[in-house]
PDB file of N, CA and C in Angstrom:
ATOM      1  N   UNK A   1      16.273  23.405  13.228  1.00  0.00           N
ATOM      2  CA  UNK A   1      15.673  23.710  11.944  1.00  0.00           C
ATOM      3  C   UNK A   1      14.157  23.671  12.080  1.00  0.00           C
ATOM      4  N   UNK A   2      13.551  24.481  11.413  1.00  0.00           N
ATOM      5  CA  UNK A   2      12.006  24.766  11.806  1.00  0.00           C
ATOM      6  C   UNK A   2      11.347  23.757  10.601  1.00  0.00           C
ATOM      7  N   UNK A   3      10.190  23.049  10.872  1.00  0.00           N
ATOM      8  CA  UNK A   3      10.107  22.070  10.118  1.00  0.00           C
ATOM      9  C   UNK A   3       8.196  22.777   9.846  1.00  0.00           C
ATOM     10  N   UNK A   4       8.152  23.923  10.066  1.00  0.00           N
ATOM     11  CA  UNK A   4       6.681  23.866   9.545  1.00  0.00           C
ATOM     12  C   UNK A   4       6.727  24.919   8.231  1.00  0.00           C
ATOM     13  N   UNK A   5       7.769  25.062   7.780  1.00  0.00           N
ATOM     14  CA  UNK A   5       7.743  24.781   6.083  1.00  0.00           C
ATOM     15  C   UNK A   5       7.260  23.882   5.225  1.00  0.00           C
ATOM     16  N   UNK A   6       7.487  22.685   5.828  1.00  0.00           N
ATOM     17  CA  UNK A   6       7.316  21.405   5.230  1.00  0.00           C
ATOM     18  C   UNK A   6       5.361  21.136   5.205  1.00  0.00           C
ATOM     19  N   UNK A   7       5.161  21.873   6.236  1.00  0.00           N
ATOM     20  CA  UNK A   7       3.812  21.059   6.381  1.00  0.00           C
ATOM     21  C   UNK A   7       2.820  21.546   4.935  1.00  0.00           C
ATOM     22  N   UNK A   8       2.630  22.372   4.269  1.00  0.00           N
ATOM     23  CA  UNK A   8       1.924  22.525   3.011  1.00  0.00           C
ATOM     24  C   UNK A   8       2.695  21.792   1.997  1.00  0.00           C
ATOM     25  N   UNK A   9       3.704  21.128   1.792  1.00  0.00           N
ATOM     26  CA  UNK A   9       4.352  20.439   1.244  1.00  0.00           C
ATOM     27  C   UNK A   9       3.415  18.603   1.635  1.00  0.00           C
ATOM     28  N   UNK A  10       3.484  18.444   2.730  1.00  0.00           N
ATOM     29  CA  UNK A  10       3.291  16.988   3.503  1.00  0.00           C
ATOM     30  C   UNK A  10       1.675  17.288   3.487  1.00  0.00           C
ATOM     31  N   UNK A  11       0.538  18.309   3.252  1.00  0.00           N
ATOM     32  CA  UNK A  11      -0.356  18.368   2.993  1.00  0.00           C
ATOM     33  C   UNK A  11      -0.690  17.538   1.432  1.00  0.00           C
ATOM     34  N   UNK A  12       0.437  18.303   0.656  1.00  0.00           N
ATOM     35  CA  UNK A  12      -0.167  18.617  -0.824  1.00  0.00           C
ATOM     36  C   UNK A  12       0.675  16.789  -0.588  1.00  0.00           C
ATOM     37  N   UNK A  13       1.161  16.319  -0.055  1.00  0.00           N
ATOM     38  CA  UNK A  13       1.591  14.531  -0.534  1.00  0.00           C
ATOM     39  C   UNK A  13       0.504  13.732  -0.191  1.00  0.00           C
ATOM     40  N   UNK A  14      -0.450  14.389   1.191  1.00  0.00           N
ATOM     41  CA  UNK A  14      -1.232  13.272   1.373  1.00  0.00           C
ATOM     42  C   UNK A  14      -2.431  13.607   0.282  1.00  0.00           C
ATOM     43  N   UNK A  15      -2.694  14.896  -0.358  1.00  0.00           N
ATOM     44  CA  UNK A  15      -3.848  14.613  -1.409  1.00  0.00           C
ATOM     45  C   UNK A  15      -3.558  13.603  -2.318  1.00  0.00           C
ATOM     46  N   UNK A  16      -2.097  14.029  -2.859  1.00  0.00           N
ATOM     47  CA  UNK A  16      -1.355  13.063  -3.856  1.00  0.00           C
ATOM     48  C   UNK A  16      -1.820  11.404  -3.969  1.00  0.00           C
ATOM     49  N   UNK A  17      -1.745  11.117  -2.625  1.00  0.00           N
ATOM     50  CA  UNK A  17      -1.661   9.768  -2.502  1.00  0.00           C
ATOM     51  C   UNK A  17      -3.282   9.570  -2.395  1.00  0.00           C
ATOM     52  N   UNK A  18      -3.776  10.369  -1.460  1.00  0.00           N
ATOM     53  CA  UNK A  18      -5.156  10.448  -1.971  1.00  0.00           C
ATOM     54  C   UNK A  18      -6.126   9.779  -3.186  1.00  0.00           C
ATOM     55  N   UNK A  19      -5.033  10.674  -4.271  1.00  0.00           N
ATOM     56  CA  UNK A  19      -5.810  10.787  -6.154  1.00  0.00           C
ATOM     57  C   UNK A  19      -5.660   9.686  -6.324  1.00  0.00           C
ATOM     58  N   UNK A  20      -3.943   9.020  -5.957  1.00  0.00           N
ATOM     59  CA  UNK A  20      -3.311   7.469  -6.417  1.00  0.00           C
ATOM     60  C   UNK A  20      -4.184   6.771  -5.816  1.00  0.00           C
ATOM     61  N   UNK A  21      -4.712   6.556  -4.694  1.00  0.00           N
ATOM     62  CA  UNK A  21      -5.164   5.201  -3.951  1.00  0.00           C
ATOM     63  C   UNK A  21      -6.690   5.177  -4.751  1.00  0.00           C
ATOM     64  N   UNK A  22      -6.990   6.216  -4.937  1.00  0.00           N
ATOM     65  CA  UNK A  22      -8.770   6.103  -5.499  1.00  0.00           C
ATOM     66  C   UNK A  22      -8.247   5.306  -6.824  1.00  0.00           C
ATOM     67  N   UNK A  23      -7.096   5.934  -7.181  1.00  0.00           N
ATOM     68  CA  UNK A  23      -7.143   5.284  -9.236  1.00  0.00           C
ATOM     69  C   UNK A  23      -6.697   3.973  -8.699  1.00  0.00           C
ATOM     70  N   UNK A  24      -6.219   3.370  -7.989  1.00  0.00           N
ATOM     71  CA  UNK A  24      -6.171   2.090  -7.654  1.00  0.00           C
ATOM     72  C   UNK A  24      -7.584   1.653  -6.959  1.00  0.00           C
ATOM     73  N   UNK A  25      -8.185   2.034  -6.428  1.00  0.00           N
ATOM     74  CA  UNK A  25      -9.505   1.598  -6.171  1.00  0.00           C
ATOM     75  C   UNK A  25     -10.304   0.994  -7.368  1.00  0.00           C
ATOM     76  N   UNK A  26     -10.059   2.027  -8.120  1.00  0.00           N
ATOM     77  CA  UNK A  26     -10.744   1.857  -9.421  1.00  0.00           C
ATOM     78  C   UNK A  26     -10.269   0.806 -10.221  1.00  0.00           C
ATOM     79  N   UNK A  27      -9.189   0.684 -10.729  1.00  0.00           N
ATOM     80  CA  UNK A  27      -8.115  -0.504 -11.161  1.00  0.00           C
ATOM     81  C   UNK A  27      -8.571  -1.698 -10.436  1.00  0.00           C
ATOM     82  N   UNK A  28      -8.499  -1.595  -8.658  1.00  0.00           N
ATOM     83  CA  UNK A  28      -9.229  -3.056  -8.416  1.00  0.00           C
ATOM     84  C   UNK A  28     -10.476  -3.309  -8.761  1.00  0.00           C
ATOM     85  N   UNK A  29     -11.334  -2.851  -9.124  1.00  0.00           N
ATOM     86  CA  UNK A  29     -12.408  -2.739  -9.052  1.00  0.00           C
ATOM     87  C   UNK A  29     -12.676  -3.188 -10.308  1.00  0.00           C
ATOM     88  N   UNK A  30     -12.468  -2.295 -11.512  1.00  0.00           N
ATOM     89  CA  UNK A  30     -12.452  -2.465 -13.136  1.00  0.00           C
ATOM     90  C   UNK A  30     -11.878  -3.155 -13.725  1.00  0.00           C
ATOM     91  N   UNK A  31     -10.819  -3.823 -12.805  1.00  0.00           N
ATOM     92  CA  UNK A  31     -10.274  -5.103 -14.072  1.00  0.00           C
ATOM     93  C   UNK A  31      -9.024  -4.324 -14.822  1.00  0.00           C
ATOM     94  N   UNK A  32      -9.055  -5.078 -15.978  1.00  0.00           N
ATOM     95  CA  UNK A  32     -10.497  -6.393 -16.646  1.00  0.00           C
ATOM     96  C   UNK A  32      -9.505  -7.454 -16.618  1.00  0.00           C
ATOM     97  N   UNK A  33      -8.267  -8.002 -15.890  1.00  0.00           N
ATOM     98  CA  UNK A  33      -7.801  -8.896 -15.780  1.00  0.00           C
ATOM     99  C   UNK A  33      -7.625  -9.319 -13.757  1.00  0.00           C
ATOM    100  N   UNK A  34      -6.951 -10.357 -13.522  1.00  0.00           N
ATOM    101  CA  UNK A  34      -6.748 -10.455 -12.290  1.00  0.00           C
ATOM    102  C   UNK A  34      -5.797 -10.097 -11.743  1.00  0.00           C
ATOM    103  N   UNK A  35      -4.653 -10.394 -12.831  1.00  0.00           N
ATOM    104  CA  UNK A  35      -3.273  -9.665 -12.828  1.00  0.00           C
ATOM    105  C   UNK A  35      -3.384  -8.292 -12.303  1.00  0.00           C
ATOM    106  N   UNK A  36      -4.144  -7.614 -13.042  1.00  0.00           N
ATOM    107  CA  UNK A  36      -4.400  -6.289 -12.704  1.00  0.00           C
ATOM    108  C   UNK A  36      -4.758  -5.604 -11.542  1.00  0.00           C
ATOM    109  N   UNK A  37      -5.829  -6.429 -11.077  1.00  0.00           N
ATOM    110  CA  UNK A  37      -6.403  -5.974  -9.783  1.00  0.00           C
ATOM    111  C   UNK A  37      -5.209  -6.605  -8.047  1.00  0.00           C
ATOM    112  N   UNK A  38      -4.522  -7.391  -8.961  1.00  0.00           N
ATOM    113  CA  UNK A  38      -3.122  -8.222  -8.248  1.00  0.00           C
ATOM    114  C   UNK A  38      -2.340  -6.729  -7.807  1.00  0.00           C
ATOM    115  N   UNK A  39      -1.671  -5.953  -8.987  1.00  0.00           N
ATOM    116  CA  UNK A  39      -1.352  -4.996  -9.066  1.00  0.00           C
ATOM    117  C   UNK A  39      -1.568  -3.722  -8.320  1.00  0.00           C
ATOM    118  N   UNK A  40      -3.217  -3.549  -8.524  1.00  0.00           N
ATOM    119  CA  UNK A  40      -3.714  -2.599  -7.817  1.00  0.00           C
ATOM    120  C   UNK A  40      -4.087  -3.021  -6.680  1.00  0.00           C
ATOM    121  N   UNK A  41      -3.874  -3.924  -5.778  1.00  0.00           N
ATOM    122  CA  UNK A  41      -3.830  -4.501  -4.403  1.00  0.00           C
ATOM    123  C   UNK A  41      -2.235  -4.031  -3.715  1.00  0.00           C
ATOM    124  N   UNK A  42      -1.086  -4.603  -4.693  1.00  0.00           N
ATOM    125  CA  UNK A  42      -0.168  -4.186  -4.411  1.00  0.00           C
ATOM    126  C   UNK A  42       0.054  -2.826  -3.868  1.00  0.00           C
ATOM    127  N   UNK A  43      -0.317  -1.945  -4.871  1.00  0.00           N
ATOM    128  CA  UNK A  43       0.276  -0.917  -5.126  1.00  0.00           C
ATOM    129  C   UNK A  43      -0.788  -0.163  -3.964  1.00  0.00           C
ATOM    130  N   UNK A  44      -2.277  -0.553  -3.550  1.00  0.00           N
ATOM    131  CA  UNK A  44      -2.815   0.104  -2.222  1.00  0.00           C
ATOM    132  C   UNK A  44      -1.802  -0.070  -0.951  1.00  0.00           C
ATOM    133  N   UNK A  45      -1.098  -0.833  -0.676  1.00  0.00           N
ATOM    134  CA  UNK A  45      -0.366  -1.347   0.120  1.00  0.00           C
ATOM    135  C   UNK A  45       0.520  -0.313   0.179  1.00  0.00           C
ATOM    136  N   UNK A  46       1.478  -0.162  -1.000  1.00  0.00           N
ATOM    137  CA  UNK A  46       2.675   0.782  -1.378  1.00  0.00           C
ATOM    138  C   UNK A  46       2.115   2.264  -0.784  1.00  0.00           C
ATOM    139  N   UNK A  47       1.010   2.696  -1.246  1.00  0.00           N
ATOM    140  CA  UNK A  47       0.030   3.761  -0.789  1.00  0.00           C
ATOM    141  C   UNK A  47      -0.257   3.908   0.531  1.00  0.00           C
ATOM    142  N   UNK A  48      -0.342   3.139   0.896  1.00  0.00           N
ATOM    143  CA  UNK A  48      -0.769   2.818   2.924  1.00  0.00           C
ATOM    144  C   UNK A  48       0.303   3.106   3.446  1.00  0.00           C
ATOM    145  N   UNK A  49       1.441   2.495   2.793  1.00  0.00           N
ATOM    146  CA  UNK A  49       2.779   2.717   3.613  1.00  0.00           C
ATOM    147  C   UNK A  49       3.435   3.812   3.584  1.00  0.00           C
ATOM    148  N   UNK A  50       3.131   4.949   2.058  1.00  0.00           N
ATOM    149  CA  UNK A  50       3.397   5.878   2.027  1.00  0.00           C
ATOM    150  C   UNK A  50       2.643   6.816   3.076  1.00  0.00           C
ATOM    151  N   UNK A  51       1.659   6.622   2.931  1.00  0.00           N
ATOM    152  CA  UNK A  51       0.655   7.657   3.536  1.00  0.00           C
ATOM    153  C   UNK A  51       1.123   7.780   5.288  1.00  0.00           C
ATOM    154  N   UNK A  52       1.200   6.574   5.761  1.00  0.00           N
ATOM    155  CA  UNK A  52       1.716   5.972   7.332  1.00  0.00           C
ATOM    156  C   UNK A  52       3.026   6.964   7.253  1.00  0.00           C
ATOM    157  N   UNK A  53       4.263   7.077   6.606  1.00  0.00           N
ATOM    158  CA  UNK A  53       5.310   7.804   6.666  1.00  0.00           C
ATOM    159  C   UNK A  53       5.044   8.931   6.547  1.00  0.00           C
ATOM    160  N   UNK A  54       4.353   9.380   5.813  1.00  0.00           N
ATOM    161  CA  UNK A  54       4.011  10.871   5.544  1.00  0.00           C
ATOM    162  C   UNK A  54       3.001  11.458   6.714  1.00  0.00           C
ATOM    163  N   UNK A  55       2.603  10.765   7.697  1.00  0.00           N
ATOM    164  CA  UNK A  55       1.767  11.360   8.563  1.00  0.00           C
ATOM    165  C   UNK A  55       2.527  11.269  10.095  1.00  0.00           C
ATOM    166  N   UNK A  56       3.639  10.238   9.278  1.00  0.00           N
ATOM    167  CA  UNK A  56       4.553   9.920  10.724  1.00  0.00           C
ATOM    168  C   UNK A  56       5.897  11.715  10.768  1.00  0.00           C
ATOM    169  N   UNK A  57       6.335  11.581   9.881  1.00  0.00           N
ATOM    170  CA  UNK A  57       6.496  12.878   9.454  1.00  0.00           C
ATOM    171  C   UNK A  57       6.074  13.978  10.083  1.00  0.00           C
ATOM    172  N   UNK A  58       4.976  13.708   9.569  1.00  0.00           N
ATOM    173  CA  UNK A  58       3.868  15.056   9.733  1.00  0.00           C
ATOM    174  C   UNK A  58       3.851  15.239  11.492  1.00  0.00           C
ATOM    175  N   UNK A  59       3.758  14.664  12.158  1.00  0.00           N
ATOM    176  CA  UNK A  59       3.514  14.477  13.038  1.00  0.00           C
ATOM    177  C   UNK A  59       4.635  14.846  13.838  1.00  0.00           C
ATOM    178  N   UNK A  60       5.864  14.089  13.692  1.00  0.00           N
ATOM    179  CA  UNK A  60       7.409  14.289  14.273  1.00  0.00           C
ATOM    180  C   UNK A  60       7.360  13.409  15.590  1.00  0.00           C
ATOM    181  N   UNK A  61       7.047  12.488  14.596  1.00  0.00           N
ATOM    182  CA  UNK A  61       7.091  10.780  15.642  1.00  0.00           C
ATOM    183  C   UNK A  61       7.275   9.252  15.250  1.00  0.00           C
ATOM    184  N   UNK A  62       8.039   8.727  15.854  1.00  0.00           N
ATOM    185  CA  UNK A  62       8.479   7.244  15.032  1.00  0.00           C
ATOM    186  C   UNK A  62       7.758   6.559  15.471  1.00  0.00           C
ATOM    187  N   UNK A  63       6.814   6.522  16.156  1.00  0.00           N
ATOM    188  CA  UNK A  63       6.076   5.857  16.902  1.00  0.00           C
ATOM    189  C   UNK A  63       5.012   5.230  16.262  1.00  0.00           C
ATOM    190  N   UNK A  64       4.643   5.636  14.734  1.00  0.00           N
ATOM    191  CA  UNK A  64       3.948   4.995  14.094  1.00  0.00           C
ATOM    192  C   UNK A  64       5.118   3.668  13.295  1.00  0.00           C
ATOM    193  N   UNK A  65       6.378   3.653  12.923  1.00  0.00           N
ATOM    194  CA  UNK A  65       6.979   2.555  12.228  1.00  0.00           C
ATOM    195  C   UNK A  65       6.976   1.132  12.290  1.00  0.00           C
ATOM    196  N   UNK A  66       6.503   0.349  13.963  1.00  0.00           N
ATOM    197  CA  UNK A  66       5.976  -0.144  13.989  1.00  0.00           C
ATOM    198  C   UNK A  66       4.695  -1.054  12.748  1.00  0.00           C
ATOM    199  N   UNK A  67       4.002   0.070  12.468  1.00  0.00           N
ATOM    200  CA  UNK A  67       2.721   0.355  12.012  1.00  0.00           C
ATOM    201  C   UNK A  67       3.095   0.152  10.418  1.00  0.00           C
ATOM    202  N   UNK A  68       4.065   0.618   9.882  1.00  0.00           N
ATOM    203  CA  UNK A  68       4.891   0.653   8.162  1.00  0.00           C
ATOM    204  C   UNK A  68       5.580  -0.797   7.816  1.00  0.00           C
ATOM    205  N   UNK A  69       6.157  -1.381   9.143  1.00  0.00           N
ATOM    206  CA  UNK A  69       6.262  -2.902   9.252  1.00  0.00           C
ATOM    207  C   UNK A  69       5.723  -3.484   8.807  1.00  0.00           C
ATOM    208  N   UNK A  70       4.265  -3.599   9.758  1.00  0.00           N
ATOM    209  CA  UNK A  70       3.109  -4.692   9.635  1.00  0.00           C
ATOM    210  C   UNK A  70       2.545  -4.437   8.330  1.00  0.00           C
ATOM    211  N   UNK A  71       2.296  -3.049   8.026  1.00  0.00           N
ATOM    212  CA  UNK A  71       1.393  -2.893   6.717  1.00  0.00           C
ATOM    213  C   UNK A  71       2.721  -3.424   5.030  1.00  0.00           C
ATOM    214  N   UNK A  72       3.653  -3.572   5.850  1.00  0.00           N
ATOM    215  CA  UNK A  72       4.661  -3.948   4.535  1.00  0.00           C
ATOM    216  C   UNK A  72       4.451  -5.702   4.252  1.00  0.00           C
ATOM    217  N   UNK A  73       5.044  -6.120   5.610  1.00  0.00           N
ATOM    218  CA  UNK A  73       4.794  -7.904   5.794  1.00  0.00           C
ATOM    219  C   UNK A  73       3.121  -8.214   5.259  1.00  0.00           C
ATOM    220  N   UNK A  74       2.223  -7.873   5.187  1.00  0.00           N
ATOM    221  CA  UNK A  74       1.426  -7.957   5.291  1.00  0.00           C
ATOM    222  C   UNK A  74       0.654  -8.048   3.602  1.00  0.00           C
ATOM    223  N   UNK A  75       1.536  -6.586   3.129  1.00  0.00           N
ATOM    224  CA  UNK A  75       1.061  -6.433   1.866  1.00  0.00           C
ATOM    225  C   UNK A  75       1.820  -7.239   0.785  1.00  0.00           C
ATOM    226  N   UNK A  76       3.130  -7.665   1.422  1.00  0.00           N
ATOM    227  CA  UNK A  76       4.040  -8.794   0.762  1.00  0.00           C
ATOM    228  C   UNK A  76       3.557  -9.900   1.221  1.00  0.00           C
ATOM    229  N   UNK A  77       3.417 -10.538   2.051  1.00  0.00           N
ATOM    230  CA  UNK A  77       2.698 -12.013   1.942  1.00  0.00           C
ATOM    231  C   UNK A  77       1.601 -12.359   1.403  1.00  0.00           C
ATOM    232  N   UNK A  78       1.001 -11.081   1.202  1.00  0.00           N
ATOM    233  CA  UNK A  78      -0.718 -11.059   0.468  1.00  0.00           C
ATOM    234  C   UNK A  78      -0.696 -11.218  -1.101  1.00  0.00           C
ATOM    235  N   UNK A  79       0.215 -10.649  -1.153  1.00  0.00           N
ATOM    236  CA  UNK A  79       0.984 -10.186  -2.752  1.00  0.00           C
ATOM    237  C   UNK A  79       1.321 -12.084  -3.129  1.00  0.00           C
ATOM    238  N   UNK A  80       2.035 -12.429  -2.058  1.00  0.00           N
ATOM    239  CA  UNK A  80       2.837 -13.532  -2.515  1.00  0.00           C
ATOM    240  C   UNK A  80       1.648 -14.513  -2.812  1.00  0.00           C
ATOM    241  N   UNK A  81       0.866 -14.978  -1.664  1.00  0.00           N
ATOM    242  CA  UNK A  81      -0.306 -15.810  -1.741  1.00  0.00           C
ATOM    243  C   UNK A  81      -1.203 -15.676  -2.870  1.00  0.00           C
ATOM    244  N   UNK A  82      -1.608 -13.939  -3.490  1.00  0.00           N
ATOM    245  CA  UNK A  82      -2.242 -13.881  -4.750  1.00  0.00           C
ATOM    246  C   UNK A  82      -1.612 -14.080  -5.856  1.00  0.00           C
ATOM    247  N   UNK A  83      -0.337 -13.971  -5.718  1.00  0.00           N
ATOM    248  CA  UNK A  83       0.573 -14.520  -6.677  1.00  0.00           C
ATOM    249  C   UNK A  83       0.378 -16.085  -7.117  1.00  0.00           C
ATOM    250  N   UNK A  84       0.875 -16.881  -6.427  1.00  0.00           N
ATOM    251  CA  UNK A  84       0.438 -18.146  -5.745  1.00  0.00           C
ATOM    252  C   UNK A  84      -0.936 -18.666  -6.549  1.00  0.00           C
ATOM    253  N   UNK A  85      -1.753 -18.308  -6.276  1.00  0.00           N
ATOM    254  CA  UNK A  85      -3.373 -18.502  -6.351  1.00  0.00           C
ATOM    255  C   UNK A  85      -3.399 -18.532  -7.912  1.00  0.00           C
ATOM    256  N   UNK A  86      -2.999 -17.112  -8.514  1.00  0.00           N
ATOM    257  CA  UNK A  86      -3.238 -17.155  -9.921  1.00  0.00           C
ATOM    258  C   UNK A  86      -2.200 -17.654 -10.704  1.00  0.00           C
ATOM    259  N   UNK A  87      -1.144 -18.236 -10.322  1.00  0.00           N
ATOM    260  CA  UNK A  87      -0.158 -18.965 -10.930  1.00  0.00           C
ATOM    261  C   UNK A  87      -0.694 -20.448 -10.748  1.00  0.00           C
ATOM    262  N   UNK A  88      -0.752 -21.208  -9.612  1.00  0.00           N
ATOM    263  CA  UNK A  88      -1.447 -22.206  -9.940  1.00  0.00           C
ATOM    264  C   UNK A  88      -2.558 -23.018  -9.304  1.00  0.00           C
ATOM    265  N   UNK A  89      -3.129 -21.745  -9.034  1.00  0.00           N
ATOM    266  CA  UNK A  89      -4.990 -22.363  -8.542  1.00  0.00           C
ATOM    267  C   UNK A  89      -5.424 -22.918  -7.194  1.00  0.00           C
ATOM    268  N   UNK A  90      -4.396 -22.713  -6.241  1.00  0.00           N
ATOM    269  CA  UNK A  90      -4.513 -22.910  -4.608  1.00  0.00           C
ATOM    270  C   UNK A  90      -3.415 -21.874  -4.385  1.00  0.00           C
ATOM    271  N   UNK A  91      -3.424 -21.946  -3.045  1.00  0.00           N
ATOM    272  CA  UNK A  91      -2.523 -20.922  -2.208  1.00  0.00           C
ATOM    273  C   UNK A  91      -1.944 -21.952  -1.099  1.00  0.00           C
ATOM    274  N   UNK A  92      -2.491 -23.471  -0.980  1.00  0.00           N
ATOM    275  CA  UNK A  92      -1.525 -23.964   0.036  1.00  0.00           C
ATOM    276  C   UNK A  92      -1.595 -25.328  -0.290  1.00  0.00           C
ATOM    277  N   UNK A  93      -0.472 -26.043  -0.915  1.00  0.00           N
ATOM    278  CA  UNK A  93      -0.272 -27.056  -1.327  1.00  0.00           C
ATOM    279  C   UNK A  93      -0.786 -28.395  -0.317  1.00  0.00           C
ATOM    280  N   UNK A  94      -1.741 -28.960  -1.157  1.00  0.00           N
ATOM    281  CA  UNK A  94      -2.415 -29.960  -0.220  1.00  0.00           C
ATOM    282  C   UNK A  94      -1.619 -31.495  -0.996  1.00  0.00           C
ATOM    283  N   UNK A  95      -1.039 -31.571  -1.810  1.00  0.00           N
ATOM    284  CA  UNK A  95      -0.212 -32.751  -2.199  1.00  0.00           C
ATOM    285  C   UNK A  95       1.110 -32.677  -1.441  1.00  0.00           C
ATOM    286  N   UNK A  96       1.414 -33.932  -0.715  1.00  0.00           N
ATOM    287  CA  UNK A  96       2.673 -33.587   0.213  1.00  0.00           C
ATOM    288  C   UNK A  96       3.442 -35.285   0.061  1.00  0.00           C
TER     289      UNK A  96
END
């Protein structure tokens, strides 16, 4: 099956994600809560990982998944720790 149909398709996804990651730029950036910018941290992550698949794709190689791993563990433990932080005001319990 010929797969360079797809590629103006896998073009027009990475602008996509493009538009999304800037309006999350902006979201972290603008607030106006912490929650929010919690959110738009997340969701750059979600964006990274998309973008990593869509170029892995693009490409016609697994050789980046590796790479969709780390940026997942990474954006979930970050997630968890800011979670953490704004729930109750440290990230690593010093009472033991």
């Amino acid at each position: 099956m010929s797969f360079e149909l797809f590629t103006p398709v896998l073009y027009a996804v990475h602008i996509i994600l493009g538009i999304s990651l800037l309006l999350c730029m902006y979201r972290l950036a603008k607030g106006p809560t912490a929650y929010d910018r919690a959110l738009a941290l997340d969701l750059i992550s979600f964006v990274a990982i998309a973008a990593i698949a869509v170029f892995s794709m693009q490409v016609h190689s697994l050789d980046y998944f590796p790479a969709l791993l780390i940026v997942a563990i990474l954006g979930f433990f970050g997630l968890v720790a800011v979670g953490k932080f704004l729930f109750r005001g440290d990230v690593i319990d010093r009472d033991s």
